[in-house]
C-alpha atoms as a PDB file:
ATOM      1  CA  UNK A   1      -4.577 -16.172  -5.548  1.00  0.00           C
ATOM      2  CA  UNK A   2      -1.876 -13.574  -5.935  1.00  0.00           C
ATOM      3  CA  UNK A   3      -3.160  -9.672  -5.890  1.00  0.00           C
ATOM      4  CA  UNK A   4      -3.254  -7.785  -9.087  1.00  0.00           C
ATOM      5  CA  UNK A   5      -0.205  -4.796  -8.791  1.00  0.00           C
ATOM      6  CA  UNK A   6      -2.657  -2.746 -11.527  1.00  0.00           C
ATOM      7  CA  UNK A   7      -5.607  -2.768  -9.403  1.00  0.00           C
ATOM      8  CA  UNK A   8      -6.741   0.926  -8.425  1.00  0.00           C
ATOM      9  CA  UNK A   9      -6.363   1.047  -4.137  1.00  0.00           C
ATOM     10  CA  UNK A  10      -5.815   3.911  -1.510  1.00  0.00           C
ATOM     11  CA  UNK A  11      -3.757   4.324   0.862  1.00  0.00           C
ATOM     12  CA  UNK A  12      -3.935   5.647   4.394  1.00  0.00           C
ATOM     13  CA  UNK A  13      -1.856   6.220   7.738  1.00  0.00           C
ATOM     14  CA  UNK A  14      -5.018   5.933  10.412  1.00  0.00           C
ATOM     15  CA  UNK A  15      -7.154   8.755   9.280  1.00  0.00           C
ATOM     16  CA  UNK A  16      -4.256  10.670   6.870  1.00  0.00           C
ATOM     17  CA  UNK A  17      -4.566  10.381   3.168  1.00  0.00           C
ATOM     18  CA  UNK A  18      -1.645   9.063   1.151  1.00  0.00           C
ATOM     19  CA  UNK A  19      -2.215   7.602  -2.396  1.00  0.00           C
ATOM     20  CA  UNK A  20      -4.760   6.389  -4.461  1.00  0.00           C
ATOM     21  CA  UNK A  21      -3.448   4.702  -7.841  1.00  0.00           C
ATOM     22  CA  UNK A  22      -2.383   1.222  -8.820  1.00  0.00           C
ATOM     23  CA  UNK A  23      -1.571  -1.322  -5.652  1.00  0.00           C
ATOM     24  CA  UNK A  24       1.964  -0.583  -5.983  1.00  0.00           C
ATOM     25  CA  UNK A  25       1.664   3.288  -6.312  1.00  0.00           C
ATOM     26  CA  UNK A  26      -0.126   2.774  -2.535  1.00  0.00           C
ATOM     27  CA  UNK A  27       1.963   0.260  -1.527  1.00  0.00           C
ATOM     28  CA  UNK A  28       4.938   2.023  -1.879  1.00  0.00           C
ATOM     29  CA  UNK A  29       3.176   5.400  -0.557  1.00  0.00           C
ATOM     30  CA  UNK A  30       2.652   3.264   2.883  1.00  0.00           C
ATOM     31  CA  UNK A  31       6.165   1.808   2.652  1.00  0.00           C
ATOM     32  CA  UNK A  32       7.053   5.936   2.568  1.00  0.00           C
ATOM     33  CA  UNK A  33       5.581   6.797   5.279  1.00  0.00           C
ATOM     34  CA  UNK A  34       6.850   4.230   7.271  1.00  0.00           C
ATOM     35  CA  UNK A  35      10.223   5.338   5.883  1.00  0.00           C
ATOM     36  CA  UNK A  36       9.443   8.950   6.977  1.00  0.00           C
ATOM     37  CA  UNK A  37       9.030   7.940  10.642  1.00  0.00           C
ATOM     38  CA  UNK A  38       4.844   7.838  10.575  1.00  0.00           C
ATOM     39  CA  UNK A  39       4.262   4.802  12.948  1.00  0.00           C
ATOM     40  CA  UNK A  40       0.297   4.733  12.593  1.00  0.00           C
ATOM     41  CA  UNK A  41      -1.729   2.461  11.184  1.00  0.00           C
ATOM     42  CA  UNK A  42      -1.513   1.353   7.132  1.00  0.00           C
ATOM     43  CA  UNK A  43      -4.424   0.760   5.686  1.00  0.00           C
ATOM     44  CA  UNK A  44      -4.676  -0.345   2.079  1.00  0.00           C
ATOM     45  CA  UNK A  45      -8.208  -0.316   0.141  1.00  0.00           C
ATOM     46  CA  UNK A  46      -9.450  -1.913  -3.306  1.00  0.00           C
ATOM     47  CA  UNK A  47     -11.293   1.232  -4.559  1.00  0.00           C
ATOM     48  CA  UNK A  48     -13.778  -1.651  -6.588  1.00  0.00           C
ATOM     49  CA  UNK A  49     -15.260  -3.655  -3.656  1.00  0.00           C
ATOM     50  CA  UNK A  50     -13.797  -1.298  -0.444  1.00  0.00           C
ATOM     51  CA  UNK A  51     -12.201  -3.844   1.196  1.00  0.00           C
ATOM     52  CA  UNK A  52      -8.705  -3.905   3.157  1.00  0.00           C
ATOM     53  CA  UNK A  53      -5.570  -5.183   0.715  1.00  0.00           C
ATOM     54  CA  UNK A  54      -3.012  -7.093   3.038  1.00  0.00           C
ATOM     55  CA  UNK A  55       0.831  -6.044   1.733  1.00  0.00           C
ATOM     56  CA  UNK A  56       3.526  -6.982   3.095  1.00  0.00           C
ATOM     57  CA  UNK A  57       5.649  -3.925   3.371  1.00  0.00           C
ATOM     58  CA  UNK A  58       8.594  -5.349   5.104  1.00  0.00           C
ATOM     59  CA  UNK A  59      12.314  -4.838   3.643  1.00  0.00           C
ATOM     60  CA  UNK A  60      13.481  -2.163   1.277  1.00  0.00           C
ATOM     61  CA  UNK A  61      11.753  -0.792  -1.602  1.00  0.00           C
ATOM     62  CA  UNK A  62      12.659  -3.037  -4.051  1.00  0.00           C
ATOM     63  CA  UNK A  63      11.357  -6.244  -2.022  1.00  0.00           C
ATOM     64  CA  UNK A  64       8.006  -4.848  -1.327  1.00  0.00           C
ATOM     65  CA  UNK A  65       7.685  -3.584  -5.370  1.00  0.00           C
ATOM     66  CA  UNK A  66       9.232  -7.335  -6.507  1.00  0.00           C
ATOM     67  CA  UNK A  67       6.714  -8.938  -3.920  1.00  0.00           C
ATOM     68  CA  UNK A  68       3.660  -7.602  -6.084  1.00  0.00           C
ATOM     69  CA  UNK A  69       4.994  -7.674  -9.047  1.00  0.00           C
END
């Protein structure tokens, strides 16, 4: 089953808040702060059932936004 890019998540860096919005809008928050040099942990959450999203946040921009579209 493939994730839904609309469904509402948040995003953190270990204890750090980034986003909260659609999958993507987190997604590519995380991808960011990777960007930016922040080498913590990414964590992804559904906001619905509070559990950890798995994204693959390798590659440029454009690969990680086309992987969950």
């Amino acid at each position: 089953m493939g994730l839904d890019p609309d469904m509402r998540c948040t995003a953190f860096v270990g204890t750090r808040f980034l986003a909260t919005g659609t999958l993507v809008e987190a997604a590519l928050a995380a991808r960011a702060a990777q960007d930016a040099g922040d080498d913590g942990l990414i964590f992804i959450f559904n906001e619905a059932t509070g559990r950890a999203v798995d994204v693959d946040l390798r590659g440029p921009v454009e690969a990680v936004r086309g992987r969950l579209a």
